[in-house]
Protein backbone atom coordinates (compact mmCIF):
# COMPACT_ATOMS: atom_id res chain seq x y z
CA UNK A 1 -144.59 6.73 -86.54
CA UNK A 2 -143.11 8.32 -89.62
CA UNK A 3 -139.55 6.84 -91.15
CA UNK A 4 -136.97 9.19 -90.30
CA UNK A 5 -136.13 10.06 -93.55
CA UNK A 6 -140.17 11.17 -94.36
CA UNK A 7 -139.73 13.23 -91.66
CA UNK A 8 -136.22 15.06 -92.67
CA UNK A 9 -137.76 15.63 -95.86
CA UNK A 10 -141.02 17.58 -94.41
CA UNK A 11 -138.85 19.64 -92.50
CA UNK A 12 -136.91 20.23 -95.94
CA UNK A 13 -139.78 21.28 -97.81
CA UNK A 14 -140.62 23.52 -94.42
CA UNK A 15 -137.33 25.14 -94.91
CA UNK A 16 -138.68 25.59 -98.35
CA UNK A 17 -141.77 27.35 -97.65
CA UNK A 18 -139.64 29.56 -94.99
CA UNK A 19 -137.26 30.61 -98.13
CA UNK A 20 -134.29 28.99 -95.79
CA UNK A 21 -132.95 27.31 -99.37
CA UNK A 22 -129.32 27.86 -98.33
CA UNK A 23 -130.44 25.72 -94.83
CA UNK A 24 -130.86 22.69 -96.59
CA UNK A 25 -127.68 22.27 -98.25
CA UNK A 26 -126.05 20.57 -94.63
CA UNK A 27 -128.48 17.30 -95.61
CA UNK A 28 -126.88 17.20 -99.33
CA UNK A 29 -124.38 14.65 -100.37
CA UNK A 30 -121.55 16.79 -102.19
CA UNK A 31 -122.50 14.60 -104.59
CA UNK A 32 -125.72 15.49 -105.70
CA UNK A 33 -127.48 15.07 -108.74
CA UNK A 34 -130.94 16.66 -109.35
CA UNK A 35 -132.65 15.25 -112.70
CA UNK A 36 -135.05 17.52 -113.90
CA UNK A 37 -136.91 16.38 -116.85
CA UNK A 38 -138.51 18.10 -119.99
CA UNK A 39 -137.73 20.90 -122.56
CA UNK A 40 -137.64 23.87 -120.80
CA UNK A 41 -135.36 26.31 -119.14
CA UNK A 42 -135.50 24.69 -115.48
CA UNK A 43 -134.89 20.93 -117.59
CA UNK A 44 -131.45 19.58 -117.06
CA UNK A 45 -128.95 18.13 -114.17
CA UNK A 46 -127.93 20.13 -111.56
CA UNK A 47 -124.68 19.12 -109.27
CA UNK A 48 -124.17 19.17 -106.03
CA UNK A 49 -125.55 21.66 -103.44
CA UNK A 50 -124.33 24.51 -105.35
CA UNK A 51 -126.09 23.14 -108.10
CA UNK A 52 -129.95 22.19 -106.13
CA UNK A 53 -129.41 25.93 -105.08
CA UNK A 54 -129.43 26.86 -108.67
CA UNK A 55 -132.15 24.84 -109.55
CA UNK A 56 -134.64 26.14 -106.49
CA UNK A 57 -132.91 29.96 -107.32
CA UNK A 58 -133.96 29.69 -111.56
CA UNK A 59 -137.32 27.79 -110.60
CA UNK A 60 -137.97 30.84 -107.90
CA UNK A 61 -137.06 33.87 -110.23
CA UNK A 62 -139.08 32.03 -113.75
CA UNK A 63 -141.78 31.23 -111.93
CA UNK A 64 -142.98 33.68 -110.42
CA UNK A 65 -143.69 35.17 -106.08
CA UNK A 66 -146.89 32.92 -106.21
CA UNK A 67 -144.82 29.75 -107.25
CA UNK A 68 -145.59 27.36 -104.18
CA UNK A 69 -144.62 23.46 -104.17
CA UNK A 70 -147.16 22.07 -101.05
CA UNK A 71 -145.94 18.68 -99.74
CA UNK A 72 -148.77 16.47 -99.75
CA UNK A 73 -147.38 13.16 -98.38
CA UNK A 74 -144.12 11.29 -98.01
CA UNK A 75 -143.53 7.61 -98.31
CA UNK A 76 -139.86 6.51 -96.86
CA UNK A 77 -137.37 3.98 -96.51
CA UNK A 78 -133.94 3.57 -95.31
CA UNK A 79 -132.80 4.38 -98.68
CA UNK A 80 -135.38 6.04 -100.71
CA UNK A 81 -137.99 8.76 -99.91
CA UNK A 82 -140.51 9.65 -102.36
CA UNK A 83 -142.78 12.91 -101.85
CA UNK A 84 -145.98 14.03 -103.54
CA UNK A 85 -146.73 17.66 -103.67
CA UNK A 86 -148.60 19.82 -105.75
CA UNK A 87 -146.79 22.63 -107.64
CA UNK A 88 -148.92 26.16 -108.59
CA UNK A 89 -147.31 29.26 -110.21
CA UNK A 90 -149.05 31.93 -112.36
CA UNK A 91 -146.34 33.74 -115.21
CA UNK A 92 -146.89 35.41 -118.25
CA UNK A 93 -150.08 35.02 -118.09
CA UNK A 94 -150.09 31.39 -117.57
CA UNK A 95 -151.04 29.05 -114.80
CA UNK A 96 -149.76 26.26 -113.64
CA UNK A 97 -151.19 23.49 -111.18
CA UNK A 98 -149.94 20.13 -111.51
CA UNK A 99 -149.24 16.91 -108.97
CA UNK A 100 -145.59 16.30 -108.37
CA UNK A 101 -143.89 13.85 -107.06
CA UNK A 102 -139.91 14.23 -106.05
CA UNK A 103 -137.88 10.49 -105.65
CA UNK A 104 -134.97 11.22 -102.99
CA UNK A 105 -132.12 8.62 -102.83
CA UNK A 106 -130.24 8.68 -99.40
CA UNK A 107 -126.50 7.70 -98.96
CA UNK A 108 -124.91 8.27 -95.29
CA UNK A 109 -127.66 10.43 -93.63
CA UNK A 110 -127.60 12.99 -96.65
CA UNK A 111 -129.62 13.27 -99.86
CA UNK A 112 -127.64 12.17 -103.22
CA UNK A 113 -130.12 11.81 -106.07
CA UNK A 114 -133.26 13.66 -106.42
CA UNK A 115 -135.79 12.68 -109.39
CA UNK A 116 -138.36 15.56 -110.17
CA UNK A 117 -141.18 13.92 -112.16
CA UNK A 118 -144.75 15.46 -113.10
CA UNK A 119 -148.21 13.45 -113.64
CA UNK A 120 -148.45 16.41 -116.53
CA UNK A 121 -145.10 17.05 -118.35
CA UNK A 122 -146.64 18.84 -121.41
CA UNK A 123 -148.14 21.55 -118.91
CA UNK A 124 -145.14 21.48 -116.75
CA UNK A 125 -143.13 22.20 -120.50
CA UNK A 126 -145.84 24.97 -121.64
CA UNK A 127 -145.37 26.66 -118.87
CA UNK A 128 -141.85 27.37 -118.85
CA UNK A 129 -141.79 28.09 -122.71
């Protein structure tokens, strides 16, 4: 049986898919911090819910209608949730398809640190510039 918090964070990346962004801000600490690596226009940290919705809202609109994140697996703890999905978006003339992975830190029932990280950071970077 999956941990509880693998399965709140499927149902997050559901709400995702569904474009329900705004839906997922009840299981964010006010908190938040969302580390986004690199040297590109998405790159930075992004505070609290106001500031994921940012994030998902810039990500959305640079990259593209066909920009899809597909949850491939989640490994969870009481504390910690870590999920591995693969990210594809076509802009400009470029295309992007990378492995992902996402580290989630849990406080209370509520997401307070999320860690993007990608197994290619120089495509994740050309793609954006």
């Amino acid at each position: 049986m999956p941990h509880p918090n693998a399965e709140l964070i499927e149902r997050l990346y559901g709400m995702f898919a569904a474009g329900e962004t705004d839906a997922v801000t009840k299981y964010l600490s006010d908190d938040l911090v969302v580390h986004v690596p690199g040297r590109n226009p998405v790159a930075g940290d992004y505070k609290g819910p106001d500031g994921f919705i940012q994030f998902m809202t810039k990500t959305f609109e640079l990259g593209g209608p066909g920009m899809k994140f597909e949850l491939e697996t989640v490994i969870a703890d009481d504390e910690h949730a870590v999920a591995f999905e693969q990210v594809t978006a076509d802009r400009d003339g470029k295309h992007l398809e990378v492995d992902d992975f996402t580290v989630f830190r849990f406080r209370n029932g509520k997401i307070y640190e999320m860690v993007l990280t990608s197994s290619n950071p120089y495509a994740w970077d050309e793609f954006w510039a």
